[in-house]
N, C-alpha and C. Protein backbone atom coordinates (compact mmCIF):
# COMPACT_ATOMS: atom_id res chain seq x y z
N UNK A 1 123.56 119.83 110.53
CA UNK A 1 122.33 119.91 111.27
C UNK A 1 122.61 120.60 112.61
N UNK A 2 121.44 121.55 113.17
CA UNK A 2 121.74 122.25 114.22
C UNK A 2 120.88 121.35 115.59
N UNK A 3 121.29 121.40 116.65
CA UNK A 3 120.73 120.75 117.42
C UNK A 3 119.42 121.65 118.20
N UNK A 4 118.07 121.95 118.64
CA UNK A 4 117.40 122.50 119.24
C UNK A 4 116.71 121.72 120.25
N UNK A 5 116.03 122.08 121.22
CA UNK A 5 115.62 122.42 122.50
C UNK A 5 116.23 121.24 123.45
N UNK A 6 115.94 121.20 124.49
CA UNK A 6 116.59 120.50 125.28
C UNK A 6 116.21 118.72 124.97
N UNK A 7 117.24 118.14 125.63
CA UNK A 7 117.25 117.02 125.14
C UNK A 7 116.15 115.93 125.80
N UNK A 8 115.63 114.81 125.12
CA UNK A 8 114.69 114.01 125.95
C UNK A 8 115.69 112.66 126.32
N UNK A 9 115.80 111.90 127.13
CA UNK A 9 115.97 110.91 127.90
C UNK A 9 115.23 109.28 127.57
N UNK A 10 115.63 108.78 127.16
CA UNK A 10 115.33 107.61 126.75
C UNK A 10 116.31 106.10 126.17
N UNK A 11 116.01 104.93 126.01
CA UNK A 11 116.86 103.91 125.18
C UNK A 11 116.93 104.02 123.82
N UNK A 12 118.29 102.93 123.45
CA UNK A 12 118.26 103.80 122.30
C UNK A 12 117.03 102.82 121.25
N UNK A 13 116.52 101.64 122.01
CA UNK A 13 115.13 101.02 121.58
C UNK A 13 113.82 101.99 121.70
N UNK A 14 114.36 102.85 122.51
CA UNK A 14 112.79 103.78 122.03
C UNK A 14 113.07 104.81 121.24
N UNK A 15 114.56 105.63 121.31
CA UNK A 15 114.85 106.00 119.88
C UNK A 15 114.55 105.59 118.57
N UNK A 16 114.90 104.38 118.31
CA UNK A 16 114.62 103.94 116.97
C UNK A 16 113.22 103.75 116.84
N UNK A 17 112.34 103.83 117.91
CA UNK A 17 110.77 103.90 117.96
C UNK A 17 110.54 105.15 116.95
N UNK A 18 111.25 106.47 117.64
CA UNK A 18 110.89 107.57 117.41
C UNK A 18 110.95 107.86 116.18
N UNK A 19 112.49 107.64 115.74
CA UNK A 19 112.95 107.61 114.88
C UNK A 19 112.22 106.85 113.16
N UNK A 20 111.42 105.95 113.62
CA UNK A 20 110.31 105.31 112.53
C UNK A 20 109.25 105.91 112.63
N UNK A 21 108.75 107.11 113.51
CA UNK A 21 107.80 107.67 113.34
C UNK A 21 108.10 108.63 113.25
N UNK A 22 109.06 109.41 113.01
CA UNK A 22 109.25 110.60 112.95
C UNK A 22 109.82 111.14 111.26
N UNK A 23 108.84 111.69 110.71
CA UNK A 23 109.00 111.99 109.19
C UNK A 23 109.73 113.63 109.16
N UNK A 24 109.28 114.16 109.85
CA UNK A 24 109.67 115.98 109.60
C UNK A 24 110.64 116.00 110.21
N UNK A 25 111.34 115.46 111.49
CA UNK A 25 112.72 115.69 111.71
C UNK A 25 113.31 114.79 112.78
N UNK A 26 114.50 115.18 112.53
CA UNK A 26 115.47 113.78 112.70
C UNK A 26 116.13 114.19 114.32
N UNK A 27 116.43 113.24 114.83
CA UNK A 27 116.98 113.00 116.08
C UNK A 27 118.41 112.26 116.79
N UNK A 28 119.45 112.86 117.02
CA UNK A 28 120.66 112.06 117.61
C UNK A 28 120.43 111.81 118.59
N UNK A 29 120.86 110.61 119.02
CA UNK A 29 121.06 109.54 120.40
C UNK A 29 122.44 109.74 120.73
N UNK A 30 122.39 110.61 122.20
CA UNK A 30 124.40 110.82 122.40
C UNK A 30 123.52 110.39 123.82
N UNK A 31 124.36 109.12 124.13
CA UNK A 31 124.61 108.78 125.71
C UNK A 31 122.95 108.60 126.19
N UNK A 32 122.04 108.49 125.98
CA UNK A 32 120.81 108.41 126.34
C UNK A 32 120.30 109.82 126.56
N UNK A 33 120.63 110.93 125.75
CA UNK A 33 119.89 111.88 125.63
C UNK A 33 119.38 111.57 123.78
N UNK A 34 118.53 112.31 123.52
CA UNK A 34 118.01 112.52 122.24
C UNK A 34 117.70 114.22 121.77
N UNK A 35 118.58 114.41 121.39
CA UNK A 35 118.36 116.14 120.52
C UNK A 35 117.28 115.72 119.33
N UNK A 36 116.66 116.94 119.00
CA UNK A 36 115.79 116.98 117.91
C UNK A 36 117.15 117.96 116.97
N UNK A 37 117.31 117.91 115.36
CA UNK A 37 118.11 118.08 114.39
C UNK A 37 117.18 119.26 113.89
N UNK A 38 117.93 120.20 113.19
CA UNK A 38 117.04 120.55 111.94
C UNK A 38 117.94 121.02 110.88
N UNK A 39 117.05 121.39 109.99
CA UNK A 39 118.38 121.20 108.46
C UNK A 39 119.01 122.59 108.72
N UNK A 40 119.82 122.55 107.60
CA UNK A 40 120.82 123.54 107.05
C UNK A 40 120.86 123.80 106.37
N UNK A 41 121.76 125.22 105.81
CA UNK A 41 121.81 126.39 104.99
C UNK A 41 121.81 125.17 103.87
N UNK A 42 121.67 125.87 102.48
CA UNK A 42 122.07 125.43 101.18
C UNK A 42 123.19 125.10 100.62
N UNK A 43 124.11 126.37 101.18
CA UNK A 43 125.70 125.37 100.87
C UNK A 43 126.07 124.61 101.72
N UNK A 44 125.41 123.87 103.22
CA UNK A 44 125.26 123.37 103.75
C UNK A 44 125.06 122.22 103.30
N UNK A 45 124.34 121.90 102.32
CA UNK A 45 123.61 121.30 101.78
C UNK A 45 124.32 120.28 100.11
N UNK A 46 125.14 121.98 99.80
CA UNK A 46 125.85 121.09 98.55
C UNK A 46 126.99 121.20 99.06
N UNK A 47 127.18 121.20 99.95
CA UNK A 47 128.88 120.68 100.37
C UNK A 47 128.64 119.00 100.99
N UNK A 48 128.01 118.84 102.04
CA UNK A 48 127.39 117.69 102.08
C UNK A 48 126.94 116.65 100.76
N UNK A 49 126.80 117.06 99.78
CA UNK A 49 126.40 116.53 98.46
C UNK A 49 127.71 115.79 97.87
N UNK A 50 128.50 117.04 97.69
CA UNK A 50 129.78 116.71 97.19
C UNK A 50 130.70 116.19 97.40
N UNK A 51 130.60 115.79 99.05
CA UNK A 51 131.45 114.77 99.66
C UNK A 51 130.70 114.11 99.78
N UNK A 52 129.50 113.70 99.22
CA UNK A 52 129.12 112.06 99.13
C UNK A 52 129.69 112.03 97.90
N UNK A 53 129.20 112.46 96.73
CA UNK A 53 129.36 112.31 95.36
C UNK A 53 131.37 112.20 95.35
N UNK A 54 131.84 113.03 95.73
CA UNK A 54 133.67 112.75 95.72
C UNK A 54 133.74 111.36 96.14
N UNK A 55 133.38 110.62 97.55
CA UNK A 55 133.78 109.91 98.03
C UNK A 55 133.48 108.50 97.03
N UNK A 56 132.20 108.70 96.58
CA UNK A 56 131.36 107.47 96.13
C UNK A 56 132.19 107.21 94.56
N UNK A 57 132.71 108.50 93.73
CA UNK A 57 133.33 107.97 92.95
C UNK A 57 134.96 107.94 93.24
N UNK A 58 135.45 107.83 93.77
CA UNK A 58 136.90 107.60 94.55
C UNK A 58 136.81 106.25 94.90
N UNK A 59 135.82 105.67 95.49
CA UNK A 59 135.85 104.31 95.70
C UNK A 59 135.17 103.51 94.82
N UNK A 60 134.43 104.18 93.55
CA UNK A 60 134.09 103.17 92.25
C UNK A 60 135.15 103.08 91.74
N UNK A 61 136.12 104.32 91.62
CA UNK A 61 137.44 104.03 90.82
C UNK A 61 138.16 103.15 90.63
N UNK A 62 138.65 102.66 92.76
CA UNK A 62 139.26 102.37 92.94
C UNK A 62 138.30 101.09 93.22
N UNK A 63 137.32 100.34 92.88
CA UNK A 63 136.83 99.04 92.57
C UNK A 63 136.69 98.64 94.40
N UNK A 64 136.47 99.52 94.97
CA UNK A 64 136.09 99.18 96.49
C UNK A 64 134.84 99.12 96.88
N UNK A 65 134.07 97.54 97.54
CA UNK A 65 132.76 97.72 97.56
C UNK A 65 132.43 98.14 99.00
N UNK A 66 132.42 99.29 99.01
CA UNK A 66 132.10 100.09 100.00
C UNK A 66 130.92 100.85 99.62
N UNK A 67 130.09 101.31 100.75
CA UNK A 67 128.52 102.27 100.19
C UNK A 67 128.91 103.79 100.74
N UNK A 68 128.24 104.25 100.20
CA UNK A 68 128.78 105.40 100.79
C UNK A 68 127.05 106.30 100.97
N UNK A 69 126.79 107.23 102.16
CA UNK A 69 125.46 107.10 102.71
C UNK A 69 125.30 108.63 102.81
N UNK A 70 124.28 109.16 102.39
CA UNK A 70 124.15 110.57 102.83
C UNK A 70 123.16 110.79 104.34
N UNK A 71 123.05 112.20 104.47
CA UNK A 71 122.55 112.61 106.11
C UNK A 71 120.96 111.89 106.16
N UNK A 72 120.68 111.00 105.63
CA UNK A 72 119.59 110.52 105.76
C UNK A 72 119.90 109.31 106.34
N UNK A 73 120.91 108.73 106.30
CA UNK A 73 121.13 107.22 107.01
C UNK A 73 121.82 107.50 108.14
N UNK A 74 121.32 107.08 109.27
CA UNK A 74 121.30 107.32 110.99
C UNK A 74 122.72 106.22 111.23
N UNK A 75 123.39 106.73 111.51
CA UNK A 75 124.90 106.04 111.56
C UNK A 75 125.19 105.76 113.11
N UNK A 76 125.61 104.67 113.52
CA UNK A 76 125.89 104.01 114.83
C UNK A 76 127.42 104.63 115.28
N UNK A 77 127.79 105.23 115.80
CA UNK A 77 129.77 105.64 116.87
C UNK A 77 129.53 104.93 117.73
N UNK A 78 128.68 104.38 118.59
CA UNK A 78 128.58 103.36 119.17
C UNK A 78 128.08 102.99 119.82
N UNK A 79 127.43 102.07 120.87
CA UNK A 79 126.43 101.69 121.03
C UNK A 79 125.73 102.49 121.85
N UNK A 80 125.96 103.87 122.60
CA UNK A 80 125.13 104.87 123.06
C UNK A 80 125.15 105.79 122.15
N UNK A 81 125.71 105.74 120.44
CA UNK A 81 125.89 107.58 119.83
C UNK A 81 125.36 106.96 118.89
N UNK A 82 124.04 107.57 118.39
CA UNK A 82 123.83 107.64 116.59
C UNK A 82 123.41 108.93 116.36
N UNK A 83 124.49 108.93 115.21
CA UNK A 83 123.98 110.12 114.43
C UNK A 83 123.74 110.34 112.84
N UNK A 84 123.00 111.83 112.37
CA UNK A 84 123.35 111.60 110.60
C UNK A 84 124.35 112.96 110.51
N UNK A 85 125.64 111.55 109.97
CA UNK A 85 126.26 112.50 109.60
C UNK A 85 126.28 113.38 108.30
N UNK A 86 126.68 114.30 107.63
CA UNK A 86 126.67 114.59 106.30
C UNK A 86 127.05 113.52 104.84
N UNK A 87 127.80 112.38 105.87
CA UNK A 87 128.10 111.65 104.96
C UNK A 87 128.64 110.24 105.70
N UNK A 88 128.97 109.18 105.41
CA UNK A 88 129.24 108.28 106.20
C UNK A 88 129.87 107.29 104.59
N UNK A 89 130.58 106.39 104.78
CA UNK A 89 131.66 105.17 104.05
C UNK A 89 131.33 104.01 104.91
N UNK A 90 130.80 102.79 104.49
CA UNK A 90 130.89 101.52 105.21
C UNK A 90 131.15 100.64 103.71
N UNK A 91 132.40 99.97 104.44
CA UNK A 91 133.07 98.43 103.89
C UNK A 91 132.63 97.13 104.15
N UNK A 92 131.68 97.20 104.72
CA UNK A 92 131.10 95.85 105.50
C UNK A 92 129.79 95.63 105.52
N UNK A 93 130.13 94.29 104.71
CA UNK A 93 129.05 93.45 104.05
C UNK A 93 127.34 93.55 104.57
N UNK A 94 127.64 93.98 106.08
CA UNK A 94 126.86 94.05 106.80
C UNK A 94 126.08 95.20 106.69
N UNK A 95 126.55 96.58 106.10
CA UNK A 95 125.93 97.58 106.07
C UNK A 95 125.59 97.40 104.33
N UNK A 96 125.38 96.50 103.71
CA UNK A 96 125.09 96.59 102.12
C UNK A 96 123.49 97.32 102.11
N UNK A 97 123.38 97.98 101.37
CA UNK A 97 121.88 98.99 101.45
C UNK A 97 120.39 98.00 101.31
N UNK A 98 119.46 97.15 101.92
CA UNK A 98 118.15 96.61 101.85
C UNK A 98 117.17 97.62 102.06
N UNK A 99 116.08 97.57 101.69
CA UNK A 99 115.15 98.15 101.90
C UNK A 99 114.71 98.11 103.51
N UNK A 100 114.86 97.01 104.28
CA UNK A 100 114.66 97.30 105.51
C UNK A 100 115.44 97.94 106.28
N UNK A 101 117.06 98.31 106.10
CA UNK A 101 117.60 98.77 106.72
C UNK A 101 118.15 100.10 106.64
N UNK A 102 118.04 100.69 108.57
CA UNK A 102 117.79 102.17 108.38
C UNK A 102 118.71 102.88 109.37
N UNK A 103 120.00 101.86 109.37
CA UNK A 103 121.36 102.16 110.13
C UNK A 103 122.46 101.64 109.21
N UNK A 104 123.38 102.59 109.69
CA UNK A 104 124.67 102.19 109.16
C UNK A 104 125.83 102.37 110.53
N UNK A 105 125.43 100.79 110.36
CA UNK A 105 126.40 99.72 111.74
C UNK A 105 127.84 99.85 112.26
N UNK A 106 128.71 99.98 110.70
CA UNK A 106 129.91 99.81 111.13
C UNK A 106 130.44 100.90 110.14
N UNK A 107 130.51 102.05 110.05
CA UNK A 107 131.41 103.12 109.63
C UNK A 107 132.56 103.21 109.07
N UNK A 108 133.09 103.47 107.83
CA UNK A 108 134.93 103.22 108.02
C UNK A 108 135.00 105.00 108.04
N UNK A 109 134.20 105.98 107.48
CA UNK A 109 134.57 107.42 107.46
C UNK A 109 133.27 107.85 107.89
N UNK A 110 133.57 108.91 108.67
CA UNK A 110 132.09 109.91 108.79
C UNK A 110 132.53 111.31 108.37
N UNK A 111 131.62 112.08 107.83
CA UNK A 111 131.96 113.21 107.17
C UNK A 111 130.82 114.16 107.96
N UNK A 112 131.05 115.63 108.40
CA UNK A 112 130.13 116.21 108.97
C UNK A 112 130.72 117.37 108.37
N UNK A 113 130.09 118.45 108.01
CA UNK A 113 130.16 119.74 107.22
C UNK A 113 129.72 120.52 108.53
N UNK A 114 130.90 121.39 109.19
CA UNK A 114 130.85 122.39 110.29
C UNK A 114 130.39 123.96 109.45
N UNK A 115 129.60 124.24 110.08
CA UNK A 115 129.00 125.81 109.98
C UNK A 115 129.24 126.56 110.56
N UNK A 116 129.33 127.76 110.87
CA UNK A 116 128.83 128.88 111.38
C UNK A 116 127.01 128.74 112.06
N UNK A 117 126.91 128.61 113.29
CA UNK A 117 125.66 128.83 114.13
C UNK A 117 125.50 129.05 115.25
């Protein structure tokens, strides 16, 4: 994802405001700024794919209940950084997938597919 126009200023409680109202595009929280995201190329797209799909069966293999999350789940680095990465791994019980939940808390891998832009 590429980052565009300048950043807005806010908590990251009114982020996640935004963030539930915001359907057409997505937003990172670095340090109490907020960038607006927008997508990427196509092989952008299936490279991001394929390191979910690699990762997710690498750890069915290996009988690890870990989830593994594509650029749609808004991932916590810490308590001022969320972002979506291309891909994200959580081991903890805590990030198990519910319908209400629309973070992934505790990370064991983040995967981001670098471009040309």
């Amino acid at each position: 994802m590429i980052a565009q126009r300048e950043p807005q200023r806010m908590t990251v409680d009114e982020w996640r405001e935004l963030e539930r109202h915001s359907h057409d595009i997505k937003h990172e929280y670095i340090d109490g700024q907020v960038y607006d995201m927008s997508g990427g190329s196509l092989t952008h797209a299936r490279i991001g794919f394929n390191a979910c799909a690699t990762l997710e069966n690498a750890l069915l293999r290996a009988s690890k209940g870990c989830y593994v999350y594509n650029s749609d789940a808004a991932t916590r680095l810490s308590s001022r950084r969320y972002t979506y990465p291309d891909a994200s791994v959580s081991c903890d019980e805590r990030d198990q997938p519910t319908p209400d939940k629309t973070e992934v808390l505790f990370p064991y891998v983040i995967v981001e597919v670098l471009s040309d832009s």
